[in-house]
N, C-alpha and C. Protein backbone atom coordinates (compact mmCIF):
# COMPACT_ATOMS: atom_id res chain seq x y z
N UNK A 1 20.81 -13.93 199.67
CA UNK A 1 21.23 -12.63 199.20
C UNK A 1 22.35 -12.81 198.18
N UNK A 2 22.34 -12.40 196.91
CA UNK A 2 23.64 -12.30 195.89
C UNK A 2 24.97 -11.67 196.40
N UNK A 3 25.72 -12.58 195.92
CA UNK A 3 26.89 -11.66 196.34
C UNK A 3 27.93 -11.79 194.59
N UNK A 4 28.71 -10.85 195.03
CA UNK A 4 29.82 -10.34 193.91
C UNK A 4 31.15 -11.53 193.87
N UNK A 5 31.45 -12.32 193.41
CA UNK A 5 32.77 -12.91 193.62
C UNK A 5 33.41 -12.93 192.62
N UNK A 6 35.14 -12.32 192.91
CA UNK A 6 35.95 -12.24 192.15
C UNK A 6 37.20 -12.26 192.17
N UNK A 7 38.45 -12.73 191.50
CA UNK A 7 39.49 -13.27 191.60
C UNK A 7 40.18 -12.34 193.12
N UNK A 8 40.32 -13.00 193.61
CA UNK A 8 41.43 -11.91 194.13
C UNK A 8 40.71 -11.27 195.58
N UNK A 9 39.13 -10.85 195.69
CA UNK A 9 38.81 -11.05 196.61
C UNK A 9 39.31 -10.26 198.02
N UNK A 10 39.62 -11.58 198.67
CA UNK A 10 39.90 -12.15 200.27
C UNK A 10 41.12 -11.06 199.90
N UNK A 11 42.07 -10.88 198.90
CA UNK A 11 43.26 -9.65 199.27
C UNK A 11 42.64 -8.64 199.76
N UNK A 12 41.97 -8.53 198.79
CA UNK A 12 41.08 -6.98 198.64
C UNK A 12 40.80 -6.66 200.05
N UNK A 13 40.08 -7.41 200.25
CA UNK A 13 39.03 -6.87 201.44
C UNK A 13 40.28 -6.94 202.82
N UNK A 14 41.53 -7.96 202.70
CA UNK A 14 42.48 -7.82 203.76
C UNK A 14 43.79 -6.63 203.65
N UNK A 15 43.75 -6.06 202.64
CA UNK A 15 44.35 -5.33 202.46
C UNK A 15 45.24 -4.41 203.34
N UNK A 16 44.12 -3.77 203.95
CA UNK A 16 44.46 -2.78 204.86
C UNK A 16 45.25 -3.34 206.33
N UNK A 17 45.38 -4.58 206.55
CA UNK A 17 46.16 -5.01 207.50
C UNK A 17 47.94 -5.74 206.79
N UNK A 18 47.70 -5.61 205.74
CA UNK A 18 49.10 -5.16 205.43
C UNK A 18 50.02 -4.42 205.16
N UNK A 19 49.65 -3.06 205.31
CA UNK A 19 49.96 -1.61 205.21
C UNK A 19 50.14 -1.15 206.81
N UNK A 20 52.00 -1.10 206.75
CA UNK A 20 52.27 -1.08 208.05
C UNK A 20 51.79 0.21 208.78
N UNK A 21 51.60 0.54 210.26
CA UNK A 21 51.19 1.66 211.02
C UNK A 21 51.74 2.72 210.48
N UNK A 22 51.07 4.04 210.88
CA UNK A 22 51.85 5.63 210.93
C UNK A 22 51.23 6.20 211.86
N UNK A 23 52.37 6.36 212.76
CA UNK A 23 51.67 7.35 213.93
C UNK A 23 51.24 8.00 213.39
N UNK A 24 50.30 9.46 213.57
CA UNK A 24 50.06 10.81 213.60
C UNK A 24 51.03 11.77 214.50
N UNK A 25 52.06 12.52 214.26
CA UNK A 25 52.60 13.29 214.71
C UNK A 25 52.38 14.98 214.42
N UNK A 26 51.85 15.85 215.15
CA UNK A 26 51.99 17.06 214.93
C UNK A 26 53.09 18.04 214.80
N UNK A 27 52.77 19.23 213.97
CA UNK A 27 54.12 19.73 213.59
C UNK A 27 53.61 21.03 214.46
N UNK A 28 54.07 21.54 215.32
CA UNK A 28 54.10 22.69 215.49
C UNK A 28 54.10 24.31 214.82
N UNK A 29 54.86 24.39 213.82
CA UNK A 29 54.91 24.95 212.76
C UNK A 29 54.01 25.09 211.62
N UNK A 30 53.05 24.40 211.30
CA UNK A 30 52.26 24.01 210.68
C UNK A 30 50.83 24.54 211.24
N UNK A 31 50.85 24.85 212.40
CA UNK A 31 49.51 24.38 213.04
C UNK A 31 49.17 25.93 213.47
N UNK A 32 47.90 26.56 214.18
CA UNK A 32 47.48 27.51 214.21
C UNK A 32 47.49 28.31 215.45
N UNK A 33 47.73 27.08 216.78
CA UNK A 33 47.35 27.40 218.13
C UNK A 33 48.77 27.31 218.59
N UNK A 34 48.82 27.38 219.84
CA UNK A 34 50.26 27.88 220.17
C UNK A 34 50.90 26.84 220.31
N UNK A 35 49.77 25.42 220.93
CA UNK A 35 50.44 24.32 221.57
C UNK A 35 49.65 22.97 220.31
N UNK A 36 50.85 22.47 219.99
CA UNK A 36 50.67 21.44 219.17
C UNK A 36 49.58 20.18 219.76
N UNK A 37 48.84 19.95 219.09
CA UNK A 37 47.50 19.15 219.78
C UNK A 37 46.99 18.30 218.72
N UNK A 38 46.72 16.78 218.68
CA UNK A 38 45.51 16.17 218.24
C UNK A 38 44.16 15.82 218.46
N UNK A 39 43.76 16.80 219.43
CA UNK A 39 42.70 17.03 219.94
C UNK A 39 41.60 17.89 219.07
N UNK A 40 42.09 18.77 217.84
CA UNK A 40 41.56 19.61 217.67
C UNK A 40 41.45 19.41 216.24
N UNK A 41 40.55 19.85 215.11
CA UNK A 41 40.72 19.79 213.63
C UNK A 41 41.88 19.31 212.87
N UNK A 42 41.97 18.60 212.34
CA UNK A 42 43.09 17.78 211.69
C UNK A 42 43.14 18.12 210.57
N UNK A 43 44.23 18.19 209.43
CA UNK A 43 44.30 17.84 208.25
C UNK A 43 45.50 17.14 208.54
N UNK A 44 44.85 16.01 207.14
CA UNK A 44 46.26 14.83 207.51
C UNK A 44 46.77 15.25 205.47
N UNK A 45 48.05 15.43 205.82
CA UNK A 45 48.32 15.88 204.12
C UNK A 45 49.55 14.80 204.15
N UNK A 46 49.54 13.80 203.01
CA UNK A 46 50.55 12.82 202.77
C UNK A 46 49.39 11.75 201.32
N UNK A 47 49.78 10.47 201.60
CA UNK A 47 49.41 9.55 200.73
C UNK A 47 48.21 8.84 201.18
N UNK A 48 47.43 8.77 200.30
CA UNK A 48 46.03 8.25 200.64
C UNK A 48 45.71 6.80 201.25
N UNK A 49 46.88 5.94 201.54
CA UNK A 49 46.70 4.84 202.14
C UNK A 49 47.61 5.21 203.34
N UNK A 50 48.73 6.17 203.48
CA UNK A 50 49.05 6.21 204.76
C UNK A 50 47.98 7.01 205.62
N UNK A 51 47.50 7.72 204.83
CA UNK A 51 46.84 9.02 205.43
C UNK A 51 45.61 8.40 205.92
């Protein structure tokens, strides 16, 4: 099977394990129901690699 190889690579594809954790924390204020929950429809609004 062909494959694609190119400089740099092995970063690429490891990337995402160098981009430290972010919890998910709910805001109360923000949210629609009375009791703050991640159980339920999410929008995550921030930066596209934390997010």
């Amino acid at each position: 099977m062909p494959t694609l190889h190119f400089k740099g690579k092995a970063f690429v594809q490891n990337h995402h394990l160098a981009v430290p954790y972010h919890e998910l924390t709910p805001v109360k204020s923000r949210g629609l129901s009375k009791t703050a929950s991640l159980h339920d429809n999410l929008i995550v609004e921030g930066d596209n690699l934390h997010a």
